[in-house]
C-alpha atoms as a PDB file:
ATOM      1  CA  UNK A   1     103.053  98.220 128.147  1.00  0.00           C
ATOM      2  CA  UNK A   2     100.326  97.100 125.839  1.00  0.00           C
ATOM      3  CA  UNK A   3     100.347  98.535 122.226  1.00  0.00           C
ATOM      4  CA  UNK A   4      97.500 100.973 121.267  1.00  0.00           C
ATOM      5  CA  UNK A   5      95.087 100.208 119.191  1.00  0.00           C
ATOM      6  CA  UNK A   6      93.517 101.745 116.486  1.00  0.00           C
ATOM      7  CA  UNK A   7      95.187 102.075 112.300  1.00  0.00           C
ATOM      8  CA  UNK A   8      96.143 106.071 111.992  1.00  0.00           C
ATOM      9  CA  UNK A   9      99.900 106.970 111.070  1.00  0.00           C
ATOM     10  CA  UNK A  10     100.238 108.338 114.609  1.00  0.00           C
ATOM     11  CA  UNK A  11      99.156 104.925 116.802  1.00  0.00           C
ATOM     12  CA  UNK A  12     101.162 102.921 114.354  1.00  0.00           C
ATOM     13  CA  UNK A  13     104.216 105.597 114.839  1.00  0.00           C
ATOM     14  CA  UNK A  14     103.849 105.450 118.705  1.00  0.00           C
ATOM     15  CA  UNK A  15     103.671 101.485 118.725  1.00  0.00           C
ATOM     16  CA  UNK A  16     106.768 101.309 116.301  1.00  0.00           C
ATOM     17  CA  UNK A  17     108.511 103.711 119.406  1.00  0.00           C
ATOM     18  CA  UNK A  18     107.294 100.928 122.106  1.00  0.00           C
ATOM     19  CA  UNK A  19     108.098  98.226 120.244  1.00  0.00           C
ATOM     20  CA  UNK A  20     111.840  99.454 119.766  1.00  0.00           C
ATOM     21  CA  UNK A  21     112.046 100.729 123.477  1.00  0.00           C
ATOM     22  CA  UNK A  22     111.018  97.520 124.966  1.00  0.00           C
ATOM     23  CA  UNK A  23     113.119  94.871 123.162  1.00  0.00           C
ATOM     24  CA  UNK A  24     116.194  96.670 122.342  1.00  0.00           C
ATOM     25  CA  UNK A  25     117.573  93.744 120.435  1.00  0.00           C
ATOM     26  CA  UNK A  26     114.250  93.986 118.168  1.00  0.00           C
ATOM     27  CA  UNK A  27     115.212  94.946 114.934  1.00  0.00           C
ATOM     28  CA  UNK A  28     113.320  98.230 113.451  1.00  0.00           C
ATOM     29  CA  UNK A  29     111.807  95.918 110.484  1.00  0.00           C
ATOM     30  CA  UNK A  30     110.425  93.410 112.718  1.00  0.00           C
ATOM     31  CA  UNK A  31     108.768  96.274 114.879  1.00  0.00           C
ATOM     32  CA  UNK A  32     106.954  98.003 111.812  1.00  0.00           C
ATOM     33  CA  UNK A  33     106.093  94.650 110.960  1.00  0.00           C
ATOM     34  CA  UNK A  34     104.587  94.197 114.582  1.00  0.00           C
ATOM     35  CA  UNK A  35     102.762  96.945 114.874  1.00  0.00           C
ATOM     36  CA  UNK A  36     101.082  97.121 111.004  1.00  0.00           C
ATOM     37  CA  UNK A  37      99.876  93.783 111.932  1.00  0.00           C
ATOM     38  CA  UNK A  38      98.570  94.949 114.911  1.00  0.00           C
ATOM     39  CA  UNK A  39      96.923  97.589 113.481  1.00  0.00           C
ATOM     40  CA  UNK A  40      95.486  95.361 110.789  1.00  0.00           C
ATOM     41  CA  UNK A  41      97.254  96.829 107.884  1.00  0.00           C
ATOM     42  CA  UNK A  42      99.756  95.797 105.234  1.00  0.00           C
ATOM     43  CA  UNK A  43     102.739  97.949 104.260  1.00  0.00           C
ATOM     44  CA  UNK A  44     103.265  96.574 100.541  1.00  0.00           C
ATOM     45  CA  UNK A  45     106.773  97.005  99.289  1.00  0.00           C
ATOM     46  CA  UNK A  46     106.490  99.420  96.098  1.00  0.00           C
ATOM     47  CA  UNK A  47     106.011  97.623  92.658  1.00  0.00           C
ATOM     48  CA  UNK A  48     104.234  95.026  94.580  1.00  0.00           C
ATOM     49  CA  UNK A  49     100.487  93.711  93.065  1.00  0.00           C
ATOM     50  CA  UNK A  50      98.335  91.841  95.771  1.00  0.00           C
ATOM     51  CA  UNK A  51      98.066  88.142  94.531  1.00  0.00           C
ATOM     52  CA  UNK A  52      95.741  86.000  95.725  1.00  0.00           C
ATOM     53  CA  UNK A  53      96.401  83.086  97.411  1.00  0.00           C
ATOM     54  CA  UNK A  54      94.430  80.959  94.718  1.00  0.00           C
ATOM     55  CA  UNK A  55      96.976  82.425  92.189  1.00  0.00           C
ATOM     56  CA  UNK A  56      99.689  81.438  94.037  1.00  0.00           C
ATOM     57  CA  UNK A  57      98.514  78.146  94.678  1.00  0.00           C
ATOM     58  CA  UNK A  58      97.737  77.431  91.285  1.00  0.00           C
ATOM     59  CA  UNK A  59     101.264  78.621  90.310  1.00  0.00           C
ATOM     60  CA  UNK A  60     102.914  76.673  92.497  1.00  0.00           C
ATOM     61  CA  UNK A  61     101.409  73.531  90.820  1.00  0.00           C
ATOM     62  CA  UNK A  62     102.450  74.232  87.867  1.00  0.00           C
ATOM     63  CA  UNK A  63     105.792  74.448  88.402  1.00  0.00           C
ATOM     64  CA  UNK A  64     106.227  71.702  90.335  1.00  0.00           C
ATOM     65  CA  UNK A  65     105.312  69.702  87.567  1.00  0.00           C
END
């Protein structure tokens, strides 16, 4: 069955529930990752600052030299 779409708690709730019921082997991580993504969203660990990919980029030049 296709996943819903649409970004509210209760879509993203009901996806997490089809993801986990039609691959049992899925883990539940990788199905809250699935079905954020699906509903466009990002679930940011707490503590964590958005970076931009310039930043990182730039950091990552740095130390390599």
């Amino acid at each position: 069955m296709p996943l819903k779409k649409g970004s509210s708690s209760k879509t993203i709730s009901s996806n997490i529930k089809e993801l986990m019921d039609s691959d049992p082997s899925r883990s539940q991580k990788q199905a809250i990752a699935i079905a954020y993504n699906v509903a466009g969203k990002s679930k940011k660990k707490k503590g964590m600052k958005h970076v931009s990919s310039k930043k990182i980029h730039a950091h990552a030049k740095r130390v390599k030299k």
